[in-house]
Protein backbone atom coordinates (compact mmCIF):
# COMPACT_ATOMS: atom_id res chain seq x y z
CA UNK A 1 0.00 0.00 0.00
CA UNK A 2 1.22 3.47 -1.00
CA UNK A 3 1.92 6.27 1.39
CA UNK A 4 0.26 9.63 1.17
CA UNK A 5 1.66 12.09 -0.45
CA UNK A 6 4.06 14.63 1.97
CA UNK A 7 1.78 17.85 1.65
CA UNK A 8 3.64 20.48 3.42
CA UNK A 9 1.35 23.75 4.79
CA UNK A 10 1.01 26.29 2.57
CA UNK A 11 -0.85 29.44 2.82
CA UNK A 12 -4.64 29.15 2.52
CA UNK A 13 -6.16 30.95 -0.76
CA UNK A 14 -9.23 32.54 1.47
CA UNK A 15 -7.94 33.78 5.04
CA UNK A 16 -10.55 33.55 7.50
CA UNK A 17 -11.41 37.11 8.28
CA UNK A 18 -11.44 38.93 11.68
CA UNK A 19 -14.66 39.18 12.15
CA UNK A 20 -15.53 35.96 11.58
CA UNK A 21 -12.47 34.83 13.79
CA UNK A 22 -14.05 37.55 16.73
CA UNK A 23 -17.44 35.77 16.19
CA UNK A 24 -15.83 32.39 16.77
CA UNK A 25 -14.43 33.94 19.81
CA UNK A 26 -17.79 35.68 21.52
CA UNK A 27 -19.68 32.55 20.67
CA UNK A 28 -16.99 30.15 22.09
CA UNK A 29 -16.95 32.21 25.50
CA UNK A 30 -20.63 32.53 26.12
CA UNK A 31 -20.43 28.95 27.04
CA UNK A 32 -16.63 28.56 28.63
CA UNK A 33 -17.45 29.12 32.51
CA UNK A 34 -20.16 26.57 31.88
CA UNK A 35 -17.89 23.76 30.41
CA UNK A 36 -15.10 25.37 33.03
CA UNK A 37 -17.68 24.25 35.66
CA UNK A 38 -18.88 21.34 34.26
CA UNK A 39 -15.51 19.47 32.60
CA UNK A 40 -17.54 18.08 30.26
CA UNK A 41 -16.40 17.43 26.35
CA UNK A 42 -17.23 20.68 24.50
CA UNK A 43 -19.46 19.14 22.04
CA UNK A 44 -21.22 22.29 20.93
CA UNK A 45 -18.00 24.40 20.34
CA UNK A 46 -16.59 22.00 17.29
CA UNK A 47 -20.59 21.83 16.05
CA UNK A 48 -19.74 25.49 15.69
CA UNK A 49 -16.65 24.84 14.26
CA UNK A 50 -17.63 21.51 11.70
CA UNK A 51 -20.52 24.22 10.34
CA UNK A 52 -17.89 27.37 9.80
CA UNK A 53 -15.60 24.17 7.72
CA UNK A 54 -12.79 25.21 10.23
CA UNK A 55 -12.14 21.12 11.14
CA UNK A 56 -10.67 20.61 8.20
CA UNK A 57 -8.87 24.05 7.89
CA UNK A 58 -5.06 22.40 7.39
CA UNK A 59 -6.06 19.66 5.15
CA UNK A 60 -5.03 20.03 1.59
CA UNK A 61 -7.32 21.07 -1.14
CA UNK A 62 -6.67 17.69 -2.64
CA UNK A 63 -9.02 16.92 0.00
CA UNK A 64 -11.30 19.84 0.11
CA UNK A 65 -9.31 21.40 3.48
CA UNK A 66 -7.84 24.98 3.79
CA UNK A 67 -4.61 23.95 3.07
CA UNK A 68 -3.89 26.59 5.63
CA UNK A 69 0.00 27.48 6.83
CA UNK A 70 1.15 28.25 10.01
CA UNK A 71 0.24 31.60 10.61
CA UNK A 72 -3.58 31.36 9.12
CA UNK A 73 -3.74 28.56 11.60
CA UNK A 74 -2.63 29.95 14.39
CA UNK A 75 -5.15 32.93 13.80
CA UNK A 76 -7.75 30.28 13.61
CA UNK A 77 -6.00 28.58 16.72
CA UNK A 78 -5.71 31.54 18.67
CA UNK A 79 -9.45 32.72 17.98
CA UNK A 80 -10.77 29.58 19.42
CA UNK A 81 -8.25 29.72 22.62
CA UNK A 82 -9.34 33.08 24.00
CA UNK A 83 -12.90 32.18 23.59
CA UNK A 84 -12.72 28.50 25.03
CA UNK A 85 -8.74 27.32 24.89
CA UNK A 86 -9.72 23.80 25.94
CA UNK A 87 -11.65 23.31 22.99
CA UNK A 88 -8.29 24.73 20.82
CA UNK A 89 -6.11 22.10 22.63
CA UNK A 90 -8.24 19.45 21.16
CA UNK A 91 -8.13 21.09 17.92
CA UNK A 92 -4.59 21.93 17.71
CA UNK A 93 -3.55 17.70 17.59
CA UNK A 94 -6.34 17.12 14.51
CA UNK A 95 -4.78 20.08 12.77
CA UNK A 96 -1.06 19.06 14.09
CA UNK A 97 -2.06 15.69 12.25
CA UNK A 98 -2.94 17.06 8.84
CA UNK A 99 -0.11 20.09 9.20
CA UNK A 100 2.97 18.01 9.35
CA UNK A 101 4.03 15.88 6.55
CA UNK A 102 5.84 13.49 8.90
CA UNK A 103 2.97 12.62 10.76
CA UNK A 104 -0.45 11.14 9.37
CA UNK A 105 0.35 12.21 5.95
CA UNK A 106 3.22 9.34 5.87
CA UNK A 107 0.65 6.79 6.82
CA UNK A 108 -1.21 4.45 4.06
CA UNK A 109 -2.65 6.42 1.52
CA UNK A 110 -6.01 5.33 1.89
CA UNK A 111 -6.39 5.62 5.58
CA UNK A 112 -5.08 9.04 5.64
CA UNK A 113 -7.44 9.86 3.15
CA UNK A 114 -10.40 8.72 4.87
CA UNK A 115 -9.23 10.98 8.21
CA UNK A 116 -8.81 14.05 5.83
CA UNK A 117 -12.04 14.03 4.30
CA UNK A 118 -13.80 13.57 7.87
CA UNK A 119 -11.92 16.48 9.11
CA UNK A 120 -13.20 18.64 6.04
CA UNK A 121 -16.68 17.10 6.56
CA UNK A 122 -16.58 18.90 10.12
CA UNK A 123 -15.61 15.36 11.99
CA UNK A 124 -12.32 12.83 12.18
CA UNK A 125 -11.05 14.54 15.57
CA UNK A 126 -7.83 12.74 16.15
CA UNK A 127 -5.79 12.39 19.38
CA UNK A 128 -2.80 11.37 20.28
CA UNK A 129 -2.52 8.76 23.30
CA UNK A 130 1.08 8.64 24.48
CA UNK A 131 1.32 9.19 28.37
CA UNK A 132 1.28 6.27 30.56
CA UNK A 133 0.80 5.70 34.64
CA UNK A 134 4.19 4.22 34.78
CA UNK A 135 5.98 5.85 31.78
CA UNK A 136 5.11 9.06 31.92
CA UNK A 137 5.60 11.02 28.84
CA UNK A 138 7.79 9.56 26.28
CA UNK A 139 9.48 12.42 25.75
CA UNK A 140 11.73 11.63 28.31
CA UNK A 141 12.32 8.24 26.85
CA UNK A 142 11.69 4.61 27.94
CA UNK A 143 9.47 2.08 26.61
CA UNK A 144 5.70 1.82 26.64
CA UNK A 145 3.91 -0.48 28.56
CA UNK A 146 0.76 -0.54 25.91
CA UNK A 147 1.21 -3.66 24.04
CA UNK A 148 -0.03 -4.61 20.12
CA UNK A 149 -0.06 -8.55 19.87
CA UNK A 150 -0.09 -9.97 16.59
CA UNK A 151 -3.72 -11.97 15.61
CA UNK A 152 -4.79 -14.17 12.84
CA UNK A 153 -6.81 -10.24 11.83
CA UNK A 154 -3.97 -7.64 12.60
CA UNK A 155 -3.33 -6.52 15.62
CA UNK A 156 -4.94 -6.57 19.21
CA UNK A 157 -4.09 -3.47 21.52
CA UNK A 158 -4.14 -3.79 25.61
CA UNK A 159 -2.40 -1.06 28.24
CA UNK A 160 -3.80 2.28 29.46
CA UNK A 161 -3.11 5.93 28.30
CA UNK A 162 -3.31 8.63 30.59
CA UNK A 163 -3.92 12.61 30.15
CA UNK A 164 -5.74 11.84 26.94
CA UNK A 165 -7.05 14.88 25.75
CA UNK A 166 -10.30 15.06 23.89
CA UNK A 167 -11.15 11.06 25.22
CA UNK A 168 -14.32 10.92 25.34
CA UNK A 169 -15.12 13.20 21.98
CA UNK A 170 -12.18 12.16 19.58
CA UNK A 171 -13.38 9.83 17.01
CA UNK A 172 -9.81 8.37 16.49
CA UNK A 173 -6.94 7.19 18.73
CA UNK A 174 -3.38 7.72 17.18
CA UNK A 175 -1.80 5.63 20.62
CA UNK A 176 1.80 5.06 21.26
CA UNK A 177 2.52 1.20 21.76
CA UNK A 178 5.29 -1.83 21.26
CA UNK A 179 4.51 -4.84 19.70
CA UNK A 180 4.96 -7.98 20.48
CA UNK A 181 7.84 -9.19 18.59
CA UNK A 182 11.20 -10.83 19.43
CA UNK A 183 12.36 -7.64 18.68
CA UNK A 184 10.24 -5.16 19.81
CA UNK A 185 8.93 -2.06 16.95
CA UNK A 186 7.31 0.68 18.70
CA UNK A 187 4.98 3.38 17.33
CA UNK A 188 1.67 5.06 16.19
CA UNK A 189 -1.45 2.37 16.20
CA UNK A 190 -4.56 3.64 14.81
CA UNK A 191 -7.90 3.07 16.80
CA UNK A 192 -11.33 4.01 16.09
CA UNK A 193 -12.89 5.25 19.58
CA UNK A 194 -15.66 3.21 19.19
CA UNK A 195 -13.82 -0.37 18.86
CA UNK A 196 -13.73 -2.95 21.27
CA UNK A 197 -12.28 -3.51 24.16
CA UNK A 198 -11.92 0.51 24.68
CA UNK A 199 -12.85 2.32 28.10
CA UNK A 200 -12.56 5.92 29.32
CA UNK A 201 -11.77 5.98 33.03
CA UNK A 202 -13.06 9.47 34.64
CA UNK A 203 -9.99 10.47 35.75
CA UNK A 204 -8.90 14.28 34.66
CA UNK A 205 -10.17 16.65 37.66
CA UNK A 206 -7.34 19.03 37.23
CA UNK A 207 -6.86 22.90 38.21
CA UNK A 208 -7.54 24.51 34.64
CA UNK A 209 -8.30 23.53 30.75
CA UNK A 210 -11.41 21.28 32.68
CA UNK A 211 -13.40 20.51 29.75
CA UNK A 212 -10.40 18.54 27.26
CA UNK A 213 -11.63 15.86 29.68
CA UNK A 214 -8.00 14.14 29.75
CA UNK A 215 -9.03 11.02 31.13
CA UNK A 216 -7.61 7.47 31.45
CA UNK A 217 -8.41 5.37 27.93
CA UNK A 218 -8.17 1.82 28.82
CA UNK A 219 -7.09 -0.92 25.67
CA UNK A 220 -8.40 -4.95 26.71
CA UNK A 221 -7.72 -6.85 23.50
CA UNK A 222 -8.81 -4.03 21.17
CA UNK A 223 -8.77 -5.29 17.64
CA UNK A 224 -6.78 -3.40 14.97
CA UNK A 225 -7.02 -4.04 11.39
CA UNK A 226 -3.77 -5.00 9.84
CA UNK A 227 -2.80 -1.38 8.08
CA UNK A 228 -3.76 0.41 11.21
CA UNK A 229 -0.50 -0.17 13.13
CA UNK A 230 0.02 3.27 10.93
CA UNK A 231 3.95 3.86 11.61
CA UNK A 232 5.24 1.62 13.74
CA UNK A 233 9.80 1.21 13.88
CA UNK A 234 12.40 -0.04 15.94
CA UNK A 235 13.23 2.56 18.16
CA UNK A 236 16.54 3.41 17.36
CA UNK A 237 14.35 4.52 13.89
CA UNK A 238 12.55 7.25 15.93
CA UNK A 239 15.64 9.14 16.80
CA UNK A 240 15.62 12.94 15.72
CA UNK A 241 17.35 13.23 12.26
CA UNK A 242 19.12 16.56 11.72
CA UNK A 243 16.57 19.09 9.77
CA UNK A 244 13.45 17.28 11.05
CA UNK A 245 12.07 19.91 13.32
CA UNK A 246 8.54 20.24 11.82
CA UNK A 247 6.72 18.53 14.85
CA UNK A 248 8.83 20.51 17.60
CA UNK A 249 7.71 23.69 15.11
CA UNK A 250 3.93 22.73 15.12
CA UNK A 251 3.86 22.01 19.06
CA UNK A 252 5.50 24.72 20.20
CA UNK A 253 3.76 27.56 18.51
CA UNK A 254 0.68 26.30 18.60
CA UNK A 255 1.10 25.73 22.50
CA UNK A 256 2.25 29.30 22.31
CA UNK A 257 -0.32 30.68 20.68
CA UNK A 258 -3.52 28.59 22.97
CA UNK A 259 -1.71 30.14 26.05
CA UNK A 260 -1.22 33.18 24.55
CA UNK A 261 -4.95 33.79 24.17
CA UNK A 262 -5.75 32.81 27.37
CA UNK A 263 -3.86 35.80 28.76
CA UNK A 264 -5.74 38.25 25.92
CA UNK A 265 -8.69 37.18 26.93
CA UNK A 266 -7.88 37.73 30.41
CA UNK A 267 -6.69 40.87 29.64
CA UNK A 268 -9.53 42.17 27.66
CA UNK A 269 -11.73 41.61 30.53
CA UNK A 270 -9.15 43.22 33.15
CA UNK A 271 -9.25 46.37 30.71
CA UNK A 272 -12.96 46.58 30.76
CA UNK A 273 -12.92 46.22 34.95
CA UNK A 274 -10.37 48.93 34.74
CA UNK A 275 -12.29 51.29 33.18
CA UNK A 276 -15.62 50.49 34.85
CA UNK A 277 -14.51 50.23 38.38
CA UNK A 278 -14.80 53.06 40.20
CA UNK A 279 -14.37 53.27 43.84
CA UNK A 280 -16.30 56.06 45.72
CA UNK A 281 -13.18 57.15 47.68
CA UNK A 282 -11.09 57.82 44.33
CA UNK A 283 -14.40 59.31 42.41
CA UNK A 284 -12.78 58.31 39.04
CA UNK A 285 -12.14 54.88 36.99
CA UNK A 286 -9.69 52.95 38.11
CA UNK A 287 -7.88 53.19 34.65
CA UNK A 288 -6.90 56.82 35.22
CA UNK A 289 -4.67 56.17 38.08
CA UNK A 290 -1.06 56.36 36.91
CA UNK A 291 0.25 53.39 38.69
CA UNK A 292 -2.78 51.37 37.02
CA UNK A 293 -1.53 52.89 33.71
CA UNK A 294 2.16 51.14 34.83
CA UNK A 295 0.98 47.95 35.22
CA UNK A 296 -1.16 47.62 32.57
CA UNK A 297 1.06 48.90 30.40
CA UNK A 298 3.70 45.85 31.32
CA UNK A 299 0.56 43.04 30.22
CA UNK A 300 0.77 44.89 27.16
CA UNK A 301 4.66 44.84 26.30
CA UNK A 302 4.33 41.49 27.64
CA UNK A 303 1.53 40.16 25.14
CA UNK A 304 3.47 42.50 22.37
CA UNK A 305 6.63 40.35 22.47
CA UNK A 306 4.62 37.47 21.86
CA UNK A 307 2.69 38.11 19.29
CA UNK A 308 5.81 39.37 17.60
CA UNK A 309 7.75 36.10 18.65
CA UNK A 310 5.09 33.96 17.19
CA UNK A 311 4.04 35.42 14.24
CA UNK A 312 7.68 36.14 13.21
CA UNK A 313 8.26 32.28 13.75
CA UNK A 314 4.95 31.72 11.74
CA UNK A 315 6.18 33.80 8.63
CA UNK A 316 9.38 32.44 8.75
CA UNK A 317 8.08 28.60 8.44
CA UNK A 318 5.76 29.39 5.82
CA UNK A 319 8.50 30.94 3.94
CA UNK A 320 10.12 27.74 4.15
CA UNK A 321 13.07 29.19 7.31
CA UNK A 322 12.09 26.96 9.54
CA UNK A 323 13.41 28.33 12.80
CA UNK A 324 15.26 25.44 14.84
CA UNK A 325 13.71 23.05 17.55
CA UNK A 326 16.09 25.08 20.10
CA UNK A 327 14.63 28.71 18.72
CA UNK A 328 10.72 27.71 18.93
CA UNK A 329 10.97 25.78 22.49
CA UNK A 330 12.77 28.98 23.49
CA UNK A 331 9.46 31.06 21.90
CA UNK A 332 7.10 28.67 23.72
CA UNK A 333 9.53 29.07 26.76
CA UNK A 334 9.13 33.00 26.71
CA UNK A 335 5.76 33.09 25.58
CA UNK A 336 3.78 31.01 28.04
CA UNK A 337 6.00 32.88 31.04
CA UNK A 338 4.54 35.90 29.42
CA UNK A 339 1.36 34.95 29.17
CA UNK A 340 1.23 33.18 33.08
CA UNK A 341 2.90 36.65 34.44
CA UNK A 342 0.38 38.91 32.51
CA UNK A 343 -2.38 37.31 34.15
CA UNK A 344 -0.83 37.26 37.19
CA UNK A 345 -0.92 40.82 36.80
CA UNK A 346 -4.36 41.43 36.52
CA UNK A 347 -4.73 39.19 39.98
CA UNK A 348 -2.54 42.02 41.81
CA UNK A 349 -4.64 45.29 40.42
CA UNK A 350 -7.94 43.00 40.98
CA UNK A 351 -7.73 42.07 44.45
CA UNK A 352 -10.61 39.69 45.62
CA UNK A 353 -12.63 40.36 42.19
CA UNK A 354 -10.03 38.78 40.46
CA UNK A 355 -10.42 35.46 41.95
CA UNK A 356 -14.24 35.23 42.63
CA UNK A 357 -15.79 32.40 40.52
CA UNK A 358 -17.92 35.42 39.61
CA UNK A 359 -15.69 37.12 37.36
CA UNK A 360 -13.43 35.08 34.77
CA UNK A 361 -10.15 35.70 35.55
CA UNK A 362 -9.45 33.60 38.03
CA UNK A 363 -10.78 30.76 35.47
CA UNK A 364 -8.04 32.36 33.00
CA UNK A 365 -5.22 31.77 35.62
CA UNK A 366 -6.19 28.32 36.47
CA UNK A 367 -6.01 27.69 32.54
CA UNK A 368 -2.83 29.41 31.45
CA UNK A 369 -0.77 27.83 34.51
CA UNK A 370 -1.47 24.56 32.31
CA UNK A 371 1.23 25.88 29.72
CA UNK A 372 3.49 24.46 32.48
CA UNK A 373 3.06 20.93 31.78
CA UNK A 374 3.16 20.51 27.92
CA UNK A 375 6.37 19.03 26.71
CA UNK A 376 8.88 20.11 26.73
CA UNK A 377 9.22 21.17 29.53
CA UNK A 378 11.04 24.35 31.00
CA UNK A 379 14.02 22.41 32.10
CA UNK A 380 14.47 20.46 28.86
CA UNK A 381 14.16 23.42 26.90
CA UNK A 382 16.45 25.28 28.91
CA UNK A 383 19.41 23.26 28.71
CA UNK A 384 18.97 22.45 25.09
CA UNK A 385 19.22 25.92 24.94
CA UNK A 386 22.60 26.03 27.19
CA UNK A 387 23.97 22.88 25.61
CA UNK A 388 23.09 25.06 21.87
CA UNK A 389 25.11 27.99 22.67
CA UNK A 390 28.04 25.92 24.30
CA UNK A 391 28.50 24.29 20.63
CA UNK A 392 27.83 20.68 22.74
């Protein structure tokens, strides 16, 4: 069986336009504190998304998508973060999927295919499933504990996946397992969410980004057609080859960017309150006071630098200068400090206001401290970084 063809973004012919981005984004936060509240999947956000064709918005026009580069996506991306950034988490892996031509696009041609056209037909939300209870993330390397047997039909699957984001709404698995074999191959197995032998364990209760309902996705003997086991190597095969930076790219701007909106959205709100609160003993907005000004002013420089740090990356890649995996981990680096210390920001001219359930902000800080935990992390970035500009 052929693979698909490597289809490598490139800019979309009909940018989606502001307004309809700032649309996205009011509709998308009338119901956030609601999902916030109630962690559940956010079902009616990608309804609104399948009907405005913005599923399939990095799929190639060979398949009726976008075809949409980095920085039309991370418009779309960002739009959808600072109205509800849970539901652009989700997003981001189905569009990280169709994006990258070393990803899903390498897989059998007619399987990718079939994902492609589902995205563009407002569905085929695709997850990847790589953390385990005792592995962690295999970022950090080590083995998986997930399993793929061979059968007499393909392939059955058995292990668990934790901090699996989207679970209970993605209509496709992309899980990280070993097989079997005398000498174990280890890689991407394809599962429909509705096979067999597959259960989602209620476990994500976390701080912030409630409703990507990370749970635990349980694997007993799940069946898996032959050409599912969709890229699976000896792991001395999965080793980074010099050049091949297009999924450390994709990741870390579009982490970037989610987190980014989170604090714009938290600041839009704290420069409303600003300029609405007005304390009898001051007899004028809050806004007007020059200290006010000060601090306000440093969210802005803050949220300036990354917008300029992301988009420049953004241009860059779609001009084909893909900045290295050590430059965009240090964006994502910068950027989500940025965004975590701007809202922090608003918490000190706020006072109690700013974390009452009442008002949003404190649901903003609960969701941008999350940029904490995507990988990689601070420390790995930070001594690539070192280990870079020692020449090691």
């Amino acid at each position: 069986m052929s693979a698909a063809p490597a289809l490598a973004p490139r800019a979309a012919s009909q940018p989606v336009s502001q307004a309809r981005l700032d649309d996205i984004t009011r509709r998308l936060a009338a119901t956030a504190e609601a999902y916030d509240r109630s962690a559940e999947f956010p079902r009616a956000n990608f309804d609104i998304l399948g009907a405005e064709g913005l599923i399939g918005l990095t799929v190639s026009p060979e398949f009726g998508g976008g075809g949409a580069g980095y920085a039309e996506t991370l418009r779309v991306l960002g739009a959808v973060a600072k109205g509800e950034p849970s539901t652009a988490l989700i997003l981001f892996m189905t569009y990280g999927y169709h994006a990258n031509p070393t990803r899903a696009q390498s897989w059998p041609a007619d399987i990718y295919r079939r994902l492609a056209r589902e995205a563009v037909a407002g569905a085929g939300l695709l997850g990847g499933l790589r953390v385990e209870p005792e592995l962690g993330t295999p970022v950090r390397g080590g083995m998986p504990k997930t399993t793929a047997r061979r059968t007499a039909d393909g392939w059955e699957l058995s292990g668990s996946k934790i901090y699996s984001t989207g679970s209970t709404g993605l209509n496709w698995f992309s899980v990280w397992a070993k097989t079997d074999e005398a000498e174990p191959r280890v890689g991407n197995f394809l599962v429909a969410a509705n096979s067999p032998g597959v259960t989602i364990e209620p476990a994500w209760d976390h701080l912030g980004m409630r409703a990507t309902v990370s749970h635990e996705v349980v694997f007993q003997d799940t069946p898996i057609p032959p050409d599912h086991a969709v890229d699976v190597r000896l792991p001395s095969d999965w080793a980074p080859k010099p050049g091949d930076n297009a999924l450390a790219l994709w990741n870390a701007l579009a982490i970037s960017t989610i987190y980014d909106a989170v604090a714009q959205a938290a600041r839009d709100w704290l420069r409303d309150y600003l300029k609405e609160r007005t304390p009898t003993n001051l007899g004028a907005a809050l806004a007007t006071l020059p200290r006010v000004q000060e601090k306000f002013g440093e969210i802005e420089c803050l949220l300036q630098v990354n917008r300029t740090l992301i988009e420049t990356a953004a241009i860059r890649a779609d001009a084909g200068d893909d900045p290295s995996p050590v430059e965009v981990n240090n964006i994502k680096h910068v950027a989500n400090a940025n965004a975590i210390r701007a809202v922090e920001i608003g918490l000190e001219l706020t006072g109690n206001p700013g974390i009452s359930r009442k008002n949003p902000l404190e649901r903003h800080y609960r969701d941008v401290l999350c940029s904490r935990i995507h990988s990689p992390q601070s420390d790995t970035i930070l001594v690539a970084a070192g280990r870079a500009a020692f020449g090691l």
